[in-house]
Protein backbone atom coordinates (compact mmCIF):
# COMPACT_ATOMS: atom_id res chain seq x y z
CA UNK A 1 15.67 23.77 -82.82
CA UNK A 2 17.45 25.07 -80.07
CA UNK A 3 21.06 27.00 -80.61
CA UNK A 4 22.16 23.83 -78.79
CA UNK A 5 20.77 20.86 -80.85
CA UNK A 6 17.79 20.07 -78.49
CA UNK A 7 14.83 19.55 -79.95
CA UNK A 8 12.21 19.33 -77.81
CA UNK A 9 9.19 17.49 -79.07
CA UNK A 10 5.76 19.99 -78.69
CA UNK A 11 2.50 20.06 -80.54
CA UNK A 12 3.36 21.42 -83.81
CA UNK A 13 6.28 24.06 -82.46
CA UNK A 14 9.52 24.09 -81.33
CA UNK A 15 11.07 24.92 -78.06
CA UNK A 16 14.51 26.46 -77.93
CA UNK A 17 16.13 25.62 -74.53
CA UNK A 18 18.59 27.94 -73.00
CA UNK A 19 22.47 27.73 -74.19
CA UNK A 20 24.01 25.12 -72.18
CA UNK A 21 21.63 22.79 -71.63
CA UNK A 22 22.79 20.12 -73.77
CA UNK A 23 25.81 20.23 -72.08
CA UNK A 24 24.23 20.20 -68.32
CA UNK A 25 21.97 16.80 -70.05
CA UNK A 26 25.00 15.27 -71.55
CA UNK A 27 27.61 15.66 -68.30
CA UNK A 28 23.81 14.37 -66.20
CA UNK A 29 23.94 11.20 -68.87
CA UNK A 30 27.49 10.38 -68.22
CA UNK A 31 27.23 10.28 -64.28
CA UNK A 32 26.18 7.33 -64.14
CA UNK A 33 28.48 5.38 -66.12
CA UNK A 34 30.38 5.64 -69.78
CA UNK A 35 28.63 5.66 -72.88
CA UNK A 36 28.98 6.06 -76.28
CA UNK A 37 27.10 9.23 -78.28
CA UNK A 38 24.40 7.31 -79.52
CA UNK A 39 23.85 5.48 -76.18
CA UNK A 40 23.86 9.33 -74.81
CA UNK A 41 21.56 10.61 -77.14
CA UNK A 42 19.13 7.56 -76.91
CA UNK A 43 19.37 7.84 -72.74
CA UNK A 44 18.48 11.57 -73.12
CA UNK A 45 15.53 10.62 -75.34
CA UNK A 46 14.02 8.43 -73.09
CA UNK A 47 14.55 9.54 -69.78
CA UNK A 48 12.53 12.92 -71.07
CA UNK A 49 9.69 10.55 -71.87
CA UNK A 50 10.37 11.25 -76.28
CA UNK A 51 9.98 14.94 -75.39
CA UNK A 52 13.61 16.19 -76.13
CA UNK A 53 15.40 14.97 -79.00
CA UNK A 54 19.49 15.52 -79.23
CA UNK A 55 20.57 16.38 -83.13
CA UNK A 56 23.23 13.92 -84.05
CA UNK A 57 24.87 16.94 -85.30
CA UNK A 58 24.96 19.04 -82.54
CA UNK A 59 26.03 16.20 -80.19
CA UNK A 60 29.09 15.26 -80.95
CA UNK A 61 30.56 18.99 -81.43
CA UNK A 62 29.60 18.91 -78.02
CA UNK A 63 30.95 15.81 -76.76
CA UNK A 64 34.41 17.14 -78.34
CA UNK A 65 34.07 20.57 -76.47
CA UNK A 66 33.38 18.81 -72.91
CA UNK A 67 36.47 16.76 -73.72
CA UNK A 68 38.51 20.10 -74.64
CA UNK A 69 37.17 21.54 -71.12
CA UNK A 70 38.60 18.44 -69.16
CA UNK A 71 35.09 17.53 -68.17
CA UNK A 72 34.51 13.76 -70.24
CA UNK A 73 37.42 11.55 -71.62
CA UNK A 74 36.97 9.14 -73.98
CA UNK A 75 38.23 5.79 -74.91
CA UNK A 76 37.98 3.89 -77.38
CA UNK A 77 36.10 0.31 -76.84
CA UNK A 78 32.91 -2.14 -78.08
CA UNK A 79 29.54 -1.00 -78.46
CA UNK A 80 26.80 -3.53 -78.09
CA UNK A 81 26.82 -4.48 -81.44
CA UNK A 82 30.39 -5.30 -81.53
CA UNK A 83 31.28 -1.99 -83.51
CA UNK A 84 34.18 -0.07 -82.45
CA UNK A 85 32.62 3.26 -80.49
CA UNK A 86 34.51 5.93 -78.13
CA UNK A 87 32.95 5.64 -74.85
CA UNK A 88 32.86 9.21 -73.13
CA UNK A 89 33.20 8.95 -69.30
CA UNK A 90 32.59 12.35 -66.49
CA UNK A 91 36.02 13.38 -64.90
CA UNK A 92 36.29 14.66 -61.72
CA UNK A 93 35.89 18.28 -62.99
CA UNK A 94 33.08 17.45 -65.08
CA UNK A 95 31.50 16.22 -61.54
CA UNK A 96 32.36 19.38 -60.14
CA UNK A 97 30.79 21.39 -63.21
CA UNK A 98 28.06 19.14 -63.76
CA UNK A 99 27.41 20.44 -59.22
CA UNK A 100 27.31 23.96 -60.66
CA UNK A 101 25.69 23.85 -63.66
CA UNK A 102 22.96 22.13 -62.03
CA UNK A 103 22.22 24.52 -59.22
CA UNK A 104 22.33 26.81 -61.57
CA UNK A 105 19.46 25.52 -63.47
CA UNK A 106 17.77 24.89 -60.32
CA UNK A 107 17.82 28.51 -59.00
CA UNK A 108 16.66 29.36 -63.37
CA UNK A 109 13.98 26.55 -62.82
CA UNK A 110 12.60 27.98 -59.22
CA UNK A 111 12.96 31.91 -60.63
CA UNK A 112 10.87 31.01 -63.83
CA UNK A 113 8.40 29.21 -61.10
CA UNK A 114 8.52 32.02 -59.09
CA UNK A 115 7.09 34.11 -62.64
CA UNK A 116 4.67 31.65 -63.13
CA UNK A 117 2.72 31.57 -60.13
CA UNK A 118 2.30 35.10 -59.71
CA UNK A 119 -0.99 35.68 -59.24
CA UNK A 120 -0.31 39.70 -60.54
């Protein structure tokens, strides 16, 4: 498991994922609309075709430290099944950070690339 509560799902290992990157999937998750932590965690899950796995545990310390930044607010409201959930929503400055963070894992994504290829 991944200092960041990934799990990513591999042939009898374990992947850990750089620091951050729950974050970066979590602020990716919310652009689109609010959701509550399951809903995040299950969005995350499937988008990644079942390969990466969120730890309940690790999400919602997460979720609280985006909100601390100013990047997600939350509200309370109705899940699906009519339970009472807090629905987490991107602010403007989580926009803005979620710009960064992801060129940054671009220009990390094309570097390891780079490594890869190298026919040395």
């Amino acid at each position: 498991m991944a200092k960041d509560g990934l799990v990513v799902k591999m042939p009898d290992s374990r992947l850990d994922l750089l620091q951050g990157t729950l974050d970066l999937l979590i602020l990716r998750t919310l652009r689109a609309r609010p959701m509550h932590g399951w809903a995040i965690s299950q969005r995350i899950q499937q988008v990644s075709g079942d390969v990466l796995r969120v730890n309940q545990g690790s999400l919602y310390p997460a979720l609280h430290r985006l909100e601390d930044y100013g990047w997600i607010d939350a509200e309370w409201g109705r899940a699906e099944n009519n339970r009472q959930a807090k629905f987490y929503r991107l602010t403007r400055t989580g926009a803005r950070q979620l710009r960064e963070e992801t060129a940054q894992w671009e220009r990390m994504a094309a570097a390891v690339g780079r490594i890869l290829a190298d026919e040395a």
